[in-house]
C-alpha atoms as a PDB file:
ATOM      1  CA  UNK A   1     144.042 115.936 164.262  1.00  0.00           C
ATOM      2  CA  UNK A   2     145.505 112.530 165.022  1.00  0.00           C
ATOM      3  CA  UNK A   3     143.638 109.921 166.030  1.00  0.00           C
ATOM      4  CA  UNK A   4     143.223 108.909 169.841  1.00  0.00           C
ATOM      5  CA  UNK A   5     144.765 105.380 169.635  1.00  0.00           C
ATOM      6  CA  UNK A   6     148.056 107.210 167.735  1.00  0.00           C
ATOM      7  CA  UNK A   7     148.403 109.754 170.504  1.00  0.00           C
ATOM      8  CA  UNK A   8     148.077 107.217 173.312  1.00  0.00           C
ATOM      9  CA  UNK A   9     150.950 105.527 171.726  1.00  0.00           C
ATOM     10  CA  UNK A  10     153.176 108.269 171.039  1.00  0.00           C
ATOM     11  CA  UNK A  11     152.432 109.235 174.882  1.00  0.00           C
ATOM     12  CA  UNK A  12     153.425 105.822 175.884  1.00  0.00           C
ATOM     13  CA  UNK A  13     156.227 105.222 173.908  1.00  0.00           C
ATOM     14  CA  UNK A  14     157.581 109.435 175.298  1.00  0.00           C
ATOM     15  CA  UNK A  15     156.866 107.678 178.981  1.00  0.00           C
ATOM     16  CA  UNK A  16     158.830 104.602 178.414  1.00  0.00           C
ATOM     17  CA  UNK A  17     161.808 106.660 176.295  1.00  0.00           C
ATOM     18  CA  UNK A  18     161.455 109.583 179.174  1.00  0.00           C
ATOM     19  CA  UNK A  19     164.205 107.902 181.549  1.00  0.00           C
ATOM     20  CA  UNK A  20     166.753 107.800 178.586  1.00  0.00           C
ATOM     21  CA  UNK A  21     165.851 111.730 177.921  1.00  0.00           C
ATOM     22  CA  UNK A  22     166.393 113.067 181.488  1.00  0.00           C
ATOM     23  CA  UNK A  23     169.670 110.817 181.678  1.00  0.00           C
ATOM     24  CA  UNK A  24     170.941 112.434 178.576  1.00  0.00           C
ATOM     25  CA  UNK A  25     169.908 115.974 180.227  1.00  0.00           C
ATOM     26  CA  UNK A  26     171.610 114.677 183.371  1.00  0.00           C
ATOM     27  CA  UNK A  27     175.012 113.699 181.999  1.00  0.00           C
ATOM     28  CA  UNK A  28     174.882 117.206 180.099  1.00  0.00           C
ATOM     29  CA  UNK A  29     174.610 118.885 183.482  1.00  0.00           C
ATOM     30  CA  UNK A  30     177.296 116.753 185.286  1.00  0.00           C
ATOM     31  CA  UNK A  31     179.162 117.466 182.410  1.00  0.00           C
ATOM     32  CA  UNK A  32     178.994 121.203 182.552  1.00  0.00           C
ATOM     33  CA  UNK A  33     179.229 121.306 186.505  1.00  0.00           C
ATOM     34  CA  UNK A  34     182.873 119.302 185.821  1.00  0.00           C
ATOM     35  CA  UNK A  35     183.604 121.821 183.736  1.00  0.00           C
ATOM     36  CA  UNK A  36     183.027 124.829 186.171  1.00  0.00           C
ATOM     37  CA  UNK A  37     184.624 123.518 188.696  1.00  0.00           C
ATOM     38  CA  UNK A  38     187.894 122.813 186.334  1.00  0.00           C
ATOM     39  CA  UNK A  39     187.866 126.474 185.831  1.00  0.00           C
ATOM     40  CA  UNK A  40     187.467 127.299 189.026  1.00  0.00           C
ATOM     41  CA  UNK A  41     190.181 125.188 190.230  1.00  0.00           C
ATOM     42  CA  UNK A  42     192.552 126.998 187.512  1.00  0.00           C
ATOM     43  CA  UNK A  43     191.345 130.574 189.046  1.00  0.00           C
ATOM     44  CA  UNK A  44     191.932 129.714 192.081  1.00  0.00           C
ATOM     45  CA  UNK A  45     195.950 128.602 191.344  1.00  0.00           C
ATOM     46  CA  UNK A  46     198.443 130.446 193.398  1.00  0.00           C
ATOM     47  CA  UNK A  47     201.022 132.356 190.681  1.00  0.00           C
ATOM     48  CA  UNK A  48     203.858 129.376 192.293  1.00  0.00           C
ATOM     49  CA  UNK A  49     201.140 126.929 190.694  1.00  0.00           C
ATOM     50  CA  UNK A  50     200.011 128.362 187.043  1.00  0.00           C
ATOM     51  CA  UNK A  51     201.898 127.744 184.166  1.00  0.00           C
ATOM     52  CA  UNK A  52     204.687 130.334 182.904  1.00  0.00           C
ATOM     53  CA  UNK A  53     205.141 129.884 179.057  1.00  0.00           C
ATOM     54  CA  UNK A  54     208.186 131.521 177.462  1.00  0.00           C
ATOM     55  CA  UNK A  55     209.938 131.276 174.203  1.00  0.00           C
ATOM     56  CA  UNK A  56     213.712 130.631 173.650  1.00  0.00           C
ATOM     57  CA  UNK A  57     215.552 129.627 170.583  1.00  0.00           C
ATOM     58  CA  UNK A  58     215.645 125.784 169.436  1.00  0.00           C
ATOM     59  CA  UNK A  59     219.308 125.996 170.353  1.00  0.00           C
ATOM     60  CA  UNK A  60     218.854 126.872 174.038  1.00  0.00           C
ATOM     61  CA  UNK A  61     216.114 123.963 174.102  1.00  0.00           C
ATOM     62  CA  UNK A  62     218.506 120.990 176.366  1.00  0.00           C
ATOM     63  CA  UNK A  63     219.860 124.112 178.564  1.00  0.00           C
ATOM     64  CA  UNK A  64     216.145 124.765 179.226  1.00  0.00           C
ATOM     65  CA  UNK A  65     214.809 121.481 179.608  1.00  0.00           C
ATOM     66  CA  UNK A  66     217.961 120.879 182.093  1.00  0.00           C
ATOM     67  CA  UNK A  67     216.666 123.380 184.357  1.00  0.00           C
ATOM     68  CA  UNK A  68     213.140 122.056 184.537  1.00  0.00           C
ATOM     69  CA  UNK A  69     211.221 123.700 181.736  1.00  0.00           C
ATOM     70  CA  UNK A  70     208.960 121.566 179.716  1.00  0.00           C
ATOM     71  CA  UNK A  71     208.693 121.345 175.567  1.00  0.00           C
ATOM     72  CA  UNK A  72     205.338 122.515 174.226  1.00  0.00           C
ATOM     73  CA  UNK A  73     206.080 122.877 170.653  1.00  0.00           C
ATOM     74  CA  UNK A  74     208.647 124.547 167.851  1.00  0.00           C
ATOM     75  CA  UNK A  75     207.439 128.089 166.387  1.00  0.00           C
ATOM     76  CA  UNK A  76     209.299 129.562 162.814  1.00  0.00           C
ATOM     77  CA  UNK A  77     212.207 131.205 163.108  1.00  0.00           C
ATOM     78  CA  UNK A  78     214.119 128.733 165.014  1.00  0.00           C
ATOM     79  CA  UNK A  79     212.340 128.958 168.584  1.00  0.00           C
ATOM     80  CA  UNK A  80     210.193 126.920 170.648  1.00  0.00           C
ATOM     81  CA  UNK A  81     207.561 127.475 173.506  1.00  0.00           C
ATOM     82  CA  UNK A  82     208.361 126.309 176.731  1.00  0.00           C
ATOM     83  CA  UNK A  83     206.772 125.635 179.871  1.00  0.00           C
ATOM     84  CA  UNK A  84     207.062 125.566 183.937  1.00  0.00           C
ATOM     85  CA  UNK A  85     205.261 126.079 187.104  1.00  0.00           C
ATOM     86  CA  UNK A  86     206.254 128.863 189.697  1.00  0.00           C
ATOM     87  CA  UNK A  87     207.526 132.527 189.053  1.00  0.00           C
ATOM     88  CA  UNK A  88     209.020 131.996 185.230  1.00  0.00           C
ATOM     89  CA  UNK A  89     212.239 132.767 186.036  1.00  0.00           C
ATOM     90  CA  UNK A  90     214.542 131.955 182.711  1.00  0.00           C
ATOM     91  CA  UNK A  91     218.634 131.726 183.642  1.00  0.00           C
ATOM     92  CA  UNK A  92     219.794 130.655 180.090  1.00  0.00           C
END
């Protein structure tokens, strides 16, 4: 067992440190709650708002971009992902 002076410290220094703890716990919580609603935001796009990703050959890439699609990245083989907001609909 400890002795009584060393737990009335270690109570008193928990006490003074508490406020720091809960606003730890309390940014963790905000910062899951930001999260959530993120998602649920995303869920709740209509199909004219979520993101259509396609992938078209590295040669078609200005034709694409031309027509409003956006550049996410090159794959092997010569072709590229790209991206754009609404039904998808590809006229290259």
């Amino acid at each position: 067992m400890l002795p009584d002076n060393l737990v009335s410290e270690m109570k008193s220094a928990f006490k003074r440190s508490q406020e720091f703890l809960d606003l730890e716990l309390h940014t963790e919580k905000q910062s899951l709650e930001m999260h959530e609603k993120e998602a649920m935001a995303k869920n709740s796009m209509t199909p004219q708002q979520q993101p259509v990703q396609i992938v078209a050959g590295i040669d078609q890439a200005e034709k694409m971009i031309a027509q409003g699609w956006r550049f996410v990245g090159n794959l092997p083989g010569e072709k590229a992902v790209f991206e754009n907001f609404g039904t998808g609909k590809r006229d290259v």
